[in-house]
PDB file of N, CA and C in Angstrom:
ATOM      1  N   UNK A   1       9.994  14.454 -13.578  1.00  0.00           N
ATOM      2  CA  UNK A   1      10.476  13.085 -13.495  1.00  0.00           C
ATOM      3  C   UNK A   1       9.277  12.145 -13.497  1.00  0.00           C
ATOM      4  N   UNK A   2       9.278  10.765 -14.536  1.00  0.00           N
ATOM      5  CA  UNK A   2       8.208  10.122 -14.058  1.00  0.00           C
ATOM      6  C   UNK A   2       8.026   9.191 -12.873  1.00  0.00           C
ATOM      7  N   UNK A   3       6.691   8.942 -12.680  1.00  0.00           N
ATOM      8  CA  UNK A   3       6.477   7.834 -11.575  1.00  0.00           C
ATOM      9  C   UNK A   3       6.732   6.806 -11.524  1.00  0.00           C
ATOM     10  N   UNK A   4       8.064   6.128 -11.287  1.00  0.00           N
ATOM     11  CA  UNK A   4       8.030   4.638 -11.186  1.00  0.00           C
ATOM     12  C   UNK A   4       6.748   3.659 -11.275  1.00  0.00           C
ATOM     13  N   UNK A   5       7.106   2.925 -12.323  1.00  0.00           N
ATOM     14  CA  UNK A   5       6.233   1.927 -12.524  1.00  0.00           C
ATOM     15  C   UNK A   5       5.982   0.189 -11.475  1.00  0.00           C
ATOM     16  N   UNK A   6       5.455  -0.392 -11.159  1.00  0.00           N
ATOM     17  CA  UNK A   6       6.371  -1.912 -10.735  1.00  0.00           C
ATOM     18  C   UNK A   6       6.197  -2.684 -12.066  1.00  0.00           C
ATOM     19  N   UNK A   7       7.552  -3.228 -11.425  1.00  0.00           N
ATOM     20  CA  UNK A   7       7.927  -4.343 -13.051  1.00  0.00           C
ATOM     21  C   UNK A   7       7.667  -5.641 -12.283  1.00  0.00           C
ATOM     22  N   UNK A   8       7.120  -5.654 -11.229  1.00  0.00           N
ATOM     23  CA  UNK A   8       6.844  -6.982 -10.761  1.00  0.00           C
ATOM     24  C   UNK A   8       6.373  -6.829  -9.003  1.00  0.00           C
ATOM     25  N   UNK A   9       5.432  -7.526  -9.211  1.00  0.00           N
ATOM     26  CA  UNK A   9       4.138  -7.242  -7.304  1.00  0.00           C
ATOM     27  C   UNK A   9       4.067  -8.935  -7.280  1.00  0.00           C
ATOM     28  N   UNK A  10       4.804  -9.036  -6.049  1.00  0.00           N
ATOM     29  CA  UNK A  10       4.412 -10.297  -5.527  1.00  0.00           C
ATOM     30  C   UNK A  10       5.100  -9.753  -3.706  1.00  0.00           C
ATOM     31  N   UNK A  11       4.749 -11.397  -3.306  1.00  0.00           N
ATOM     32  CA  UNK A  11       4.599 -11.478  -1.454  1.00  0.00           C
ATOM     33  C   UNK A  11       5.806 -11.403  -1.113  1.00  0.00           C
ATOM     34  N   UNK A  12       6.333 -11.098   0.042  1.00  0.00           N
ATOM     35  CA  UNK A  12       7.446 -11.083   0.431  1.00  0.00           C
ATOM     36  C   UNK A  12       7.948 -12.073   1.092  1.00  0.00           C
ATOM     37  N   UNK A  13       6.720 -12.353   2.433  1.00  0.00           N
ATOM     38  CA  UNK A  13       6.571 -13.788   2.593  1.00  0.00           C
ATOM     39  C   UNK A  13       4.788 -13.877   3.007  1.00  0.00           C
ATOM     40  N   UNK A  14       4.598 -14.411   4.124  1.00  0.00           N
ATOM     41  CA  UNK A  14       3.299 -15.216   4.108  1.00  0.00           C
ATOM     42  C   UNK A  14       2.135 -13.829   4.020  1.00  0.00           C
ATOM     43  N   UNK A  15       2.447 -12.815   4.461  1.00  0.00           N
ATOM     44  CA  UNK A  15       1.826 -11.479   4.967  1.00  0.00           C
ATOM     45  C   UNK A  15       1.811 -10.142   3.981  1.00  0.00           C
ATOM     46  N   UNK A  16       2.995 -10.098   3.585  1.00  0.00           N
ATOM     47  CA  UNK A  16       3.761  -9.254   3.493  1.00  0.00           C
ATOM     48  C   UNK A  16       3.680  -8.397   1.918  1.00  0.00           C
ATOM     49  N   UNK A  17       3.704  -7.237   1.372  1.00  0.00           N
ATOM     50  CA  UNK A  17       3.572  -7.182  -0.373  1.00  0.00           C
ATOM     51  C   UNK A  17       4.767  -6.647  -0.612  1.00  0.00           C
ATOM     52  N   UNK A  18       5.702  -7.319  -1.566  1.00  0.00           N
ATOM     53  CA  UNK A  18       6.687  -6.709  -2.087  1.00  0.00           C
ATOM     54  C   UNK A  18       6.362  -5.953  -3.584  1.00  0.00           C
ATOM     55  N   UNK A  19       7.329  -5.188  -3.779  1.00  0.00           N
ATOM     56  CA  UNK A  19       7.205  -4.330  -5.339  1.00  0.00           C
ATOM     57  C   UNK A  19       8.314  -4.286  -5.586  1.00  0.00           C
ATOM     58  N   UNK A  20       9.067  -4.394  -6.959  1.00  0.00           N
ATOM     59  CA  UNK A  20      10.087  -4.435  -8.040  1.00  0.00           C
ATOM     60  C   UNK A  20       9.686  -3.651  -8.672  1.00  0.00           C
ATOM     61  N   UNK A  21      10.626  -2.364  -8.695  1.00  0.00           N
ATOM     62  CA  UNK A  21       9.987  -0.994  -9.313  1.00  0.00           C
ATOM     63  C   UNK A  21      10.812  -1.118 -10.689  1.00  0.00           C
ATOM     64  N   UNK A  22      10.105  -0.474 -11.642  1.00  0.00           N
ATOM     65  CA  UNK A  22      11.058  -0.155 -12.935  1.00  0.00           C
ATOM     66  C   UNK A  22      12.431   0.806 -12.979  1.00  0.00           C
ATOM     67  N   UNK A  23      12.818   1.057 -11.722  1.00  0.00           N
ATOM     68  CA  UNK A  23      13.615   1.786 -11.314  1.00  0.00           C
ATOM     69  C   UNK A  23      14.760   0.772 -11.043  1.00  0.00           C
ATOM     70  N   UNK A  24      14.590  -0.118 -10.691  1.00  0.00           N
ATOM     71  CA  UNK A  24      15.450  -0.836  -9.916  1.00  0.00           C
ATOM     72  C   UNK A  24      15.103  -0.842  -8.404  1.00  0.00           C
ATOM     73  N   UNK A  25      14.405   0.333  -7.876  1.00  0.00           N
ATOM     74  CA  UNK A  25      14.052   0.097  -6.111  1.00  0.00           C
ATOM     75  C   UNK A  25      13.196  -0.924  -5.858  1.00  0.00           C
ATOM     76  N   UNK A  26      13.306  -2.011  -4.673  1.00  0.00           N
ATOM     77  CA  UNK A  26      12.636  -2.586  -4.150  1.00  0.00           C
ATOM     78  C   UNK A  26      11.526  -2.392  -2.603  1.00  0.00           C
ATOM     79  N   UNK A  27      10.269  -2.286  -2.776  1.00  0.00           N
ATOM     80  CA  UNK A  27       9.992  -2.208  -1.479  1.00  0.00           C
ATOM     81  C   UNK A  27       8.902  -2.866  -1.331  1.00  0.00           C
ATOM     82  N   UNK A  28       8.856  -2.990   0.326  1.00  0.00           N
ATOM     83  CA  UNK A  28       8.680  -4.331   1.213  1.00  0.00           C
ATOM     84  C   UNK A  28       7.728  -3.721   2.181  1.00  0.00           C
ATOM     85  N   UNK A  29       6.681  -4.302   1.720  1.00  0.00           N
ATOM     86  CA  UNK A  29       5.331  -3.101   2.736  1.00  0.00           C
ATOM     87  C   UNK A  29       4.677  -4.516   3.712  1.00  0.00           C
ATOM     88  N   UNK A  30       4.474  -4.007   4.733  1.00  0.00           N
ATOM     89  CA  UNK A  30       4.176  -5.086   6.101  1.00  0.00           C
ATOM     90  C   UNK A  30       2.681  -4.209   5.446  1.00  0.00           C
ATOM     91  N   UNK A  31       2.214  -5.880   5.550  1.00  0.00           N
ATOM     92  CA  UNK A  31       0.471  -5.732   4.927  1.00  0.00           C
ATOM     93  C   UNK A  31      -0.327  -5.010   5.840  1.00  0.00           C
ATOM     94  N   UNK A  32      -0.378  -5.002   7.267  1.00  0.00           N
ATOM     95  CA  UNK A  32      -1.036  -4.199   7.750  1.00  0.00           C
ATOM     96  C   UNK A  32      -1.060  -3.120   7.736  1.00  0.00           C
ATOM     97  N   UNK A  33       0.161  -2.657   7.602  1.00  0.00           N
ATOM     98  CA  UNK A  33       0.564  -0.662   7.444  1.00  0.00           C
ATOM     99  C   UNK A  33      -0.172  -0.775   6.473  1.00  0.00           C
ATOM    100  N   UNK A  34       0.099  -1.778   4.935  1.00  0.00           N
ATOM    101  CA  UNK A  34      -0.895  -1.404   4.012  1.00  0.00           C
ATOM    102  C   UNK A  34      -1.885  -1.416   4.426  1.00  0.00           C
ATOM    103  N   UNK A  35      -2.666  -2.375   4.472  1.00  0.00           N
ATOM    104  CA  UNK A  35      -4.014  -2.043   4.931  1.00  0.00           C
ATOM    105  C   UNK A  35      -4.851  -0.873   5.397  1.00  0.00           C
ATOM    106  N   UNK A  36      -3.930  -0.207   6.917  1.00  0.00           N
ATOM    107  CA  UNK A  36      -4.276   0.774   7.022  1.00  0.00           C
ATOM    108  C   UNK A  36      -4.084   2.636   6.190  1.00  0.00           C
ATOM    109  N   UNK A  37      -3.379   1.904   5.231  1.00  0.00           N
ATOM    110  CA  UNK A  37      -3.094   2.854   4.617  1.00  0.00           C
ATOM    111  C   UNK A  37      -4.479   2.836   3.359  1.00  0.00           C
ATOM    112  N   UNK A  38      -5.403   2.179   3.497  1.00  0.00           N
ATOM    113  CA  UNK A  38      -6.219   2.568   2.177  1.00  0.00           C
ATOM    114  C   UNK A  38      -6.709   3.500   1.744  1.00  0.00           C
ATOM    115  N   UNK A  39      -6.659   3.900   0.611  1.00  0.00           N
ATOM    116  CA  UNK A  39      -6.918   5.069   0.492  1.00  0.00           C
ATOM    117  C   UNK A  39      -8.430   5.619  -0.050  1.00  0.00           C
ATOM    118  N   UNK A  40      -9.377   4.165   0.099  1.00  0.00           N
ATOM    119  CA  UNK A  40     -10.911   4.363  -0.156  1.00  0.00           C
ATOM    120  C   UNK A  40     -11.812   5.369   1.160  1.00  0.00           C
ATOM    121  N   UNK A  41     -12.896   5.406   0.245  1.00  0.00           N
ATOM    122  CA  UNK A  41     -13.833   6.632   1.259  1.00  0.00           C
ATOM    123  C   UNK A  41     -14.358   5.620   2.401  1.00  0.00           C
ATOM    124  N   UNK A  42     -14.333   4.305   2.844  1.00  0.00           N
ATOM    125  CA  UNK A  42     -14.661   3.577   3.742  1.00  0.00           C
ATOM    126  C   UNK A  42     -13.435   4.058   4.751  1.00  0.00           C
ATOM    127  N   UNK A  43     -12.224   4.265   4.372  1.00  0.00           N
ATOM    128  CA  UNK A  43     -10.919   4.293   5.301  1.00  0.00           C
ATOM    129  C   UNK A  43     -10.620   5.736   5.444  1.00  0.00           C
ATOM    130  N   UNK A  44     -11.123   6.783   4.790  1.00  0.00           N
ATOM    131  CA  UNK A  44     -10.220   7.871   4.201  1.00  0.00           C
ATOM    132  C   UNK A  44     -11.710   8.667   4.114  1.00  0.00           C
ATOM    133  N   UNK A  45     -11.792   9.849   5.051  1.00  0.00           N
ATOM    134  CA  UNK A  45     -12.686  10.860   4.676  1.00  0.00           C
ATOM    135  C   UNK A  45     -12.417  12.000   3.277  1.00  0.00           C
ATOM    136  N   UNK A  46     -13.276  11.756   2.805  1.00  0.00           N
ATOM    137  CA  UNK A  46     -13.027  12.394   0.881  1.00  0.00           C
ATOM    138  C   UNK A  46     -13.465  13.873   1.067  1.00  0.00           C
ATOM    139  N   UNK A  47     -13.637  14.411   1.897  1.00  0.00           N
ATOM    140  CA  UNK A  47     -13.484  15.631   1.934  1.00  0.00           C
ATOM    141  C   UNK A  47     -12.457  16.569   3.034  1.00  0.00           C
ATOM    142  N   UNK A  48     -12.069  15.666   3.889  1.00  0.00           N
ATOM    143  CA  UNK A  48     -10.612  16.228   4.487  1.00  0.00           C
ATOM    144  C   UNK A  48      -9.589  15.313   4.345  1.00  0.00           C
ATOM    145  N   UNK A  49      -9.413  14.127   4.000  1.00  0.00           N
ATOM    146  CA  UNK A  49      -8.309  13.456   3.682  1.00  0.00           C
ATOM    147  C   UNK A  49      -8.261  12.461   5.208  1.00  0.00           C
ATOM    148  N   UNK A  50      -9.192  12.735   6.107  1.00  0.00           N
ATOM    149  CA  UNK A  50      -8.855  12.255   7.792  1.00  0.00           C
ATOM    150  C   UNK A  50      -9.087  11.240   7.582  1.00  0.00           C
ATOM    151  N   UNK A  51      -8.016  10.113   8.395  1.00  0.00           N
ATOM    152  CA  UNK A  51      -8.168   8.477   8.473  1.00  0.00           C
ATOM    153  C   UNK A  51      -9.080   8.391   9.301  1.00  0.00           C
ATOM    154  N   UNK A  52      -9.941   7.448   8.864  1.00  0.00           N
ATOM    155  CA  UNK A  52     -11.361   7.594   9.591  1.00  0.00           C
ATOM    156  C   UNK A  52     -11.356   6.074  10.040  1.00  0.00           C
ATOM    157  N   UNK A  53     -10.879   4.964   9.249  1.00  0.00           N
ATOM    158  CA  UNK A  53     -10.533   3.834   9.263  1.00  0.00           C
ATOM    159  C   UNK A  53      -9.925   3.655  11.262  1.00  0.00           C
ATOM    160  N   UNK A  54     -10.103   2.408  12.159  1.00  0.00           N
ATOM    161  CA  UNK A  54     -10.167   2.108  13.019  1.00  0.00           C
ATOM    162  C   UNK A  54      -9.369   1.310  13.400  1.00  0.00           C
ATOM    163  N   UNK A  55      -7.719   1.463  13.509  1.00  0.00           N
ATOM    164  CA  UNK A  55      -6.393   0.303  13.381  1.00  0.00           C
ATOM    165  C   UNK A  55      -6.803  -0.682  13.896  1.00  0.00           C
ATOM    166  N   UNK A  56      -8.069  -0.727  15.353  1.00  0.00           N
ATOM    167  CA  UNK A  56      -8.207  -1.806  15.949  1.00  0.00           C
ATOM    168  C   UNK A  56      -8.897  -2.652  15.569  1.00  0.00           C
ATOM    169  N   UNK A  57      -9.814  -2.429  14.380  1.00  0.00           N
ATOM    170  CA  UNK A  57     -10.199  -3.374  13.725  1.00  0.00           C
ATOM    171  C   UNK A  57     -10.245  -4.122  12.050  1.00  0.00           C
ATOM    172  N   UNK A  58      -8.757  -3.529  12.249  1.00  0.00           N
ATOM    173  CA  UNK A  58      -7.541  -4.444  11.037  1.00  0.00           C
ATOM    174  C   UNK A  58      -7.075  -5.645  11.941  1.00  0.00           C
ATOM    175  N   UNK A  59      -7.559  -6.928  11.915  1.00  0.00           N
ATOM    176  CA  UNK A  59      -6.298  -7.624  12.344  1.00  0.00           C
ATOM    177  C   UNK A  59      -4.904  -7.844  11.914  1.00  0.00           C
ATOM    178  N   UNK A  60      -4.146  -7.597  13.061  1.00  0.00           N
ATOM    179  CA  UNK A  60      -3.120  -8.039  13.167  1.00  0.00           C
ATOM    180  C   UNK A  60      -2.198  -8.676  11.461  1.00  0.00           C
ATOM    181  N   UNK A  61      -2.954  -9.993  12.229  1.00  0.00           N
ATOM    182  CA  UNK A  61      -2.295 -10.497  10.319  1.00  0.00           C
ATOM    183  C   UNK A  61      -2.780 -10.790   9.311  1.00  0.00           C
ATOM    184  N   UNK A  62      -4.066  -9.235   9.040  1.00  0.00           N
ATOM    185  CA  UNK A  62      -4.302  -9.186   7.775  1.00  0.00           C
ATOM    186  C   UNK A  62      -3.342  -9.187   6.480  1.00  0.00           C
ATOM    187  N   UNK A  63      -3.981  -9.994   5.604  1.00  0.00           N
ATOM    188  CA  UNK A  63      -3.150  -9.830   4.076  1.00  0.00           C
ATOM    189  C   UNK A  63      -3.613  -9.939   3.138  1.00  0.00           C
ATOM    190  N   UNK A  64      -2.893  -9.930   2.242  1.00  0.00           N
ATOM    191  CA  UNK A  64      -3.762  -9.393   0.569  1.00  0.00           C
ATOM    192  C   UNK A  64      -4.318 -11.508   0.363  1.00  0.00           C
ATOM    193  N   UNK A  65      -5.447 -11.517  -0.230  1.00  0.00           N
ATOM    194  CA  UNK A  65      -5.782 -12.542  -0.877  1.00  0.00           C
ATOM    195  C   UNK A  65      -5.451 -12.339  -2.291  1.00  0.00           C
ATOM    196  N   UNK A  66      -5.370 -10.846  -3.521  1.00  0.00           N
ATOM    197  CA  UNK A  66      -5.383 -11.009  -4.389  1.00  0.00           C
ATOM    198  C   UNK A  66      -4.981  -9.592  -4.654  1.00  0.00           C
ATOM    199  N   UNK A  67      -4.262  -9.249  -5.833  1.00  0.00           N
ATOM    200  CA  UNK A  67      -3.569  -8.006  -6.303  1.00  0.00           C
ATOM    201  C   UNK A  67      -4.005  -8.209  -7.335  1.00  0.00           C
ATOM    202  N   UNK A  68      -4.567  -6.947  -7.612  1.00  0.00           N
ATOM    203  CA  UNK A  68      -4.805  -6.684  -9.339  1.00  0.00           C
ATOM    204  C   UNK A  68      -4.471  -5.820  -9.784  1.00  0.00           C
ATOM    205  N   UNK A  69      -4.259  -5.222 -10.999  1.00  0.00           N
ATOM    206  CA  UNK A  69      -3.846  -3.889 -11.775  1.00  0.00           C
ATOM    207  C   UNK A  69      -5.496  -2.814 -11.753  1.00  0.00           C
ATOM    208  N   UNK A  70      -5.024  -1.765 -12.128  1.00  0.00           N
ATOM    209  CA  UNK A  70      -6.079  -0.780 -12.052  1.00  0.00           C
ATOM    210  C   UNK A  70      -5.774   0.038 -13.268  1.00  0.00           C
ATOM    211  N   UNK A  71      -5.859  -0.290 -14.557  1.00  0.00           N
ATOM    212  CA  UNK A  71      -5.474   0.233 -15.781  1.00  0.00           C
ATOM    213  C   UNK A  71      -4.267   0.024 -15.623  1.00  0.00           C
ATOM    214  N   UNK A  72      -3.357   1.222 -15.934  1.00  0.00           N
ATOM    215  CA  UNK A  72      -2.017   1.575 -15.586  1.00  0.00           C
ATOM    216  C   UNK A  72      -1.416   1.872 -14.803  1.00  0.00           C
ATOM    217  N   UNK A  73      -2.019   2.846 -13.746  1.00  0.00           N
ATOM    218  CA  UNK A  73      -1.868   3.730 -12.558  1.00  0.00           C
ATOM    219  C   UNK A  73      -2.098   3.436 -11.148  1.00  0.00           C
ATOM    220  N   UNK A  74      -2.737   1.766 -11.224  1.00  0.00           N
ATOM    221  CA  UNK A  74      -2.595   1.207  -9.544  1.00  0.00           C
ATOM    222  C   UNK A  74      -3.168  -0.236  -9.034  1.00  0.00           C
ATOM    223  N   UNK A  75      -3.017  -0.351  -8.282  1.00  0.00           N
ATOM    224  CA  UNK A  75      -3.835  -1.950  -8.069  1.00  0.00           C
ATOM    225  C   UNK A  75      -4.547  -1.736  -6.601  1.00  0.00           C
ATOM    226  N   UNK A  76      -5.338  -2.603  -6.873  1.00  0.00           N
ATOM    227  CA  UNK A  76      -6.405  -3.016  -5.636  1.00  0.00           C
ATOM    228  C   UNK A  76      -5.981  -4.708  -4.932  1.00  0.00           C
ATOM    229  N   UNK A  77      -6.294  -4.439  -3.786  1.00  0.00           N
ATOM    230  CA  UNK A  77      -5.902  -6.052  -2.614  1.00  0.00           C
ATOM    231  C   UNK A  77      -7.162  -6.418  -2.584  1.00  0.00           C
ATOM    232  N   UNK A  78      -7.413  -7.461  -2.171  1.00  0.00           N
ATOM    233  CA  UNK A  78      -8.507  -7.957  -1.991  1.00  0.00           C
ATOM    234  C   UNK A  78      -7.498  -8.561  -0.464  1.00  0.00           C
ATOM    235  N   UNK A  79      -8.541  -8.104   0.745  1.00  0.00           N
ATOM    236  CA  UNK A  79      -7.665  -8.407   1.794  1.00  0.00           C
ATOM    237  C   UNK A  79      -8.482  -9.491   2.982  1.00  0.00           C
ATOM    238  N   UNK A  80      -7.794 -10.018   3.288  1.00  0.00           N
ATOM    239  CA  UNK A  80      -8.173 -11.243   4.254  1.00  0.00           C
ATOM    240  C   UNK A  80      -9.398 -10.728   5.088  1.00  0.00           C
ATOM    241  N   UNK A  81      -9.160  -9.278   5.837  1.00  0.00           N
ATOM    242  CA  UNK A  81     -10.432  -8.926   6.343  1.00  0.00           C
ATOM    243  C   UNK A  81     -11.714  -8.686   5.893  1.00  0.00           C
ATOM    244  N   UNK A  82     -12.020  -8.908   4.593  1.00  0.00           N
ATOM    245  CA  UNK A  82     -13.072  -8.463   3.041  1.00  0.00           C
ATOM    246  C   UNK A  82     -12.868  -7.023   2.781  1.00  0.00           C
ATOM    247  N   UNK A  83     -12.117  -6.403   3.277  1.00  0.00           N
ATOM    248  CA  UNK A  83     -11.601  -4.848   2.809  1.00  0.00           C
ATOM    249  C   UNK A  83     -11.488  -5.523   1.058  1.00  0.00           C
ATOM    250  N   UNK A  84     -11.475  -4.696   0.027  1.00  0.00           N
ATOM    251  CA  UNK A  84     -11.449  -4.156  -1.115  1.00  0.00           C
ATOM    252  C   UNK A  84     -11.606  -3.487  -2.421  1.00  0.00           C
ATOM    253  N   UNK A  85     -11.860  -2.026  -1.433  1.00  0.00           N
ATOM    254  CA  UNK A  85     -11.959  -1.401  -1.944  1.00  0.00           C
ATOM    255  C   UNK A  85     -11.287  -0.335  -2.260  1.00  0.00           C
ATOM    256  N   UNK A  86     -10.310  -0.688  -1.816  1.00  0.00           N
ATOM    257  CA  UNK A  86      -9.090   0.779  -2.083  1.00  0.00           C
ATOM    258  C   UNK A  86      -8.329   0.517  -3.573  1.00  0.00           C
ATOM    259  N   UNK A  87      -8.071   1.538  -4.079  1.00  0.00           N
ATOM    260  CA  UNK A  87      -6.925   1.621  -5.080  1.00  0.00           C
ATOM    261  C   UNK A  87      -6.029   2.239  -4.684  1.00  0.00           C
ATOM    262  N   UNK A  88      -5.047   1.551  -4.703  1.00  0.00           N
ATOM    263  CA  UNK A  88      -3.513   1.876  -4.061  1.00  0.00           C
ATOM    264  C   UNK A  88      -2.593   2.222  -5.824  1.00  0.00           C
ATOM    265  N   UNK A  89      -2.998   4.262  -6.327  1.00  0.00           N
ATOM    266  CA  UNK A  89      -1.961   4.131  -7.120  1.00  0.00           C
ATOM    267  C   UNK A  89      -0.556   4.143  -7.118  1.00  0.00           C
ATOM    268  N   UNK A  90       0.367   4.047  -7.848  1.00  0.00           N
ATOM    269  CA  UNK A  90       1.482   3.657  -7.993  1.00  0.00           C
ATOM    270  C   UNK A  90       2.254   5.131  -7.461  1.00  0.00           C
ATOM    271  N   UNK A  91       2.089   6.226  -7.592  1.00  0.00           N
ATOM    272  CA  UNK A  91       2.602   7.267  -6.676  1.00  0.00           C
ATOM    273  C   UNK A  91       2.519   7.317  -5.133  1.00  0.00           C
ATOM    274  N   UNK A  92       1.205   6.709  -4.988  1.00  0.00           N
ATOM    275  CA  UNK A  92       1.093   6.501  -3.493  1.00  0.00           C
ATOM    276  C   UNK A  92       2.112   5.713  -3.423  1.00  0.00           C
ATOM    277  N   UNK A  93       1.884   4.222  -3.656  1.00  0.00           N
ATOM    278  CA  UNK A  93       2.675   3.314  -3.071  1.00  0.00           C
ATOM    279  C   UNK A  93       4.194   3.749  -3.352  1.00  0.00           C
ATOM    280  N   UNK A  94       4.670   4.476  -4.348  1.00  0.00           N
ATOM    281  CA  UNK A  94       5.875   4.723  -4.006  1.00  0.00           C
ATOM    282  C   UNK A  94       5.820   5.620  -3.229  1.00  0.00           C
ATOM    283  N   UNK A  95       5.496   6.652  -2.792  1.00  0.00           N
ATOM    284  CA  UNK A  95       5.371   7.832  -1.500  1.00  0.00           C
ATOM    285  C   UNK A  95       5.558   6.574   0.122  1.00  0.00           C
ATOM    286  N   UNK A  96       4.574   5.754  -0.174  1.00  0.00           N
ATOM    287  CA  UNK A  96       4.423   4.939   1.361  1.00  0.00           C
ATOM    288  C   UNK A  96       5.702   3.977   1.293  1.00  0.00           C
ATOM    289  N   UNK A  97       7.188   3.900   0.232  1.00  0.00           N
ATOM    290  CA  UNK A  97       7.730   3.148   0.718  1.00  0.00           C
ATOM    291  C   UNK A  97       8.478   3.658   1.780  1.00  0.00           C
ATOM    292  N   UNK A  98       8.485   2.173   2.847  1.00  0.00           N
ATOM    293  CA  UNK A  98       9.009   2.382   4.372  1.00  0.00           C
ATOM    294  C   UNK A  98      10.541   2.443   4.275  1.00  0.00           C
ATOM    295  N   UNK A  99      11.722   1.709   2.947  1.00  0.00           N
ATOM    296  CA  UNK A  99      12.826   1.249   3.448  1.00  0.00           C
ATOM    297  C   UNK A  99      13.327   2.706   3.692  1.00  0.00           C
ATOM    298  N   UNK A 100      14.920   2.362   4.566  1.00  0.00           N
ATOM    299  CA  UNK A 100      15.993   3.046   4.938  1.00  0.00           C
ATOM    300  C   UNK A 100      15.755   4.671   4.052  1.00  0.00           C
ATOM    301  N   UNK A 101      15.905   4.009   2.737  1.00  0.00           N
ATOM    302  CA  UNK A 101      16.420   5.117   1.421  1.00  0.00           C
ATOM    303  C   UNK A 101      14.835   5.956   1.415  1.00  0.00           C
ATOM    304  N   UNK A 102      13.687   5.598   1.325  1.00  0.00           N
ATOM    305  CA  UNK A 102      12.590   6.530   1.032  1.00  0.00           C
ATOM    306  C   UNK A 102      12.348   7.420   2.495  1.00  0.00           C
ATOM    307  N   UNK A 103      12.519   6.374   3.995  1.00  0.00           N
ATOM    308  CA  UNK A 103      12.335   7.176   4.863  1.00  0.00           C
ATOM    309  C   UNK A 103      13.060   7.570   5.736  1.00  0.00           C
ATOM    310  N   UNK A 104      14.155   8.156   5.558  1.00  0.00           N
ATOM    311  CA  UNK A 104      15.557   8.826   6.093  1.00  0.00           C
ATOM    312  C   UNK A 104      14.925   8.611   7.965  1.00  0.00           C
ATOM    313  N   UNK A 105      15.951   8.432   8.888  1.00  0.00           N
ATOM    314  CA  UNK A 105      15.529   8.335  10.028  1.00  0.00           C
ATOM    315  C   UNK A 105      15.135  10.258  10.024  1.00  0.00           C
ATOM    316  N   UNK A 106      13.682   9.782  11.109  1.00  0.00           N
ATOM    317  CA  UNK A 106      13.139  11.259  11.584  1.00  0.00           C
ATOM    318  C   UNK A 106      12.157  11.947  10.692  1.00  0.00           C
ATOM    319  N   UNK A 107      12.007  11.027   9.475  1.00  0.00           N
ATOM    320  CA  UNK A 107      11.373  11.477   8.134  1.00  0.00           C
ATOM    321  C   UNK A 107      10.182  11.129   8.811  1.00  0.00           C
ATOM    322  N   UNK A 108       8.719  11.586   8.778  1.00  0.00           N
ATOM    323  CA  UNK A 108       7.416  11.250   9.232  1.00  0.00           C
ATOM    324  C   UNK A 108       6.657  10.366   8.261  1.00  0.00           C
ATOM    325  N   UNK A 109       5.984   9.411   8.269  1.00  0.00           N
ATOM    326  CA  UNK A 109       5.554   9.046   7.132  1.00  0.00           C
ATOM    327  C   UNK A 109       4.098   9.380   6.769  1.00  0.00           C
ATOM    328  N   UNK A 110       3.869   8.500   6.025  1.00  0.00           N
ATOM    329  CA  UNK A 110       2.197   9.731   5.286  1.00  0.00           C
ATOM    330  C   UNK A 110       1.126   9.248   5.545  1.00  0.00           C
TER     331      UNK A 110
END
C-alpha cells in the first residue's frame, strides 16, 4: 500500500500543524509533541534511535515559524525555539498521527 501523501500542510490554529492527507485523513499535531518528536541527530541518537532531546527545554509554546517540502518524501519546521533541523518524512508523520482512528485507546505511541 502506498504512503499517504499531504495534499495540503497548514496551522490549525496559533501553535498547532495540521495535514490534509491525499487520503482524505486529517491530522492535527500539537506542535510541541512535534517538536519533540524530531527526528534529527541533535534530538535522536543515530545509532540507537534513543531520544536524547530534553522535553524541558522545548518550550511549552513552541511552533513552527516555517514548513517546507523535502523533495517528495518530507518537510522540515523551522521552529520558534531555532530547532531546524529535523526532517519529518511523510511516513513518520503519518505513523505520529495522534487522532482517535490512528491511535485506538491503549495504542502506545512512537
Amino acid at each position: 500500500m502506498p504512503i499517504p501523501i499531504p495534499a495540503e500542510i497548514g496551522r490549525a490554529n496559533q501553535h498547532d500543524v495540521r495535514i490534509r492527507w491525499n487520503d482524505g485523513h486529517e491530522s492535527v499535531y500539537l506542535a510541541c509533541d512535534l517538536r519533540l518528536a524530531c527526528p534529527c541527530a541533535t534530538c535522536v541518537e543515530e545509532m540507537t534511535g534513543r531520544k536524547i532531546v530534553n522535553p524541558l527545554s522545548v518550550p511549552a509554546n513552541v511552533h513552527p515559524l516555517g514548513i517546507s517540502l523535502v523533495g517528495r518524501y518530507a518537510i522540515q519546521i523551522q521552529w520558534s525555539d531555532g530547532h531546524s533541523t529535523g526532517i519529518y518524512t511523510f511516513e513518520n508523520l503519518r505513523r505520529l498521527c495522534p487522532c482517535p482512528q490512528c491511535r485506538p485507546a491503549g495504542k502506545a505511541g512512537s
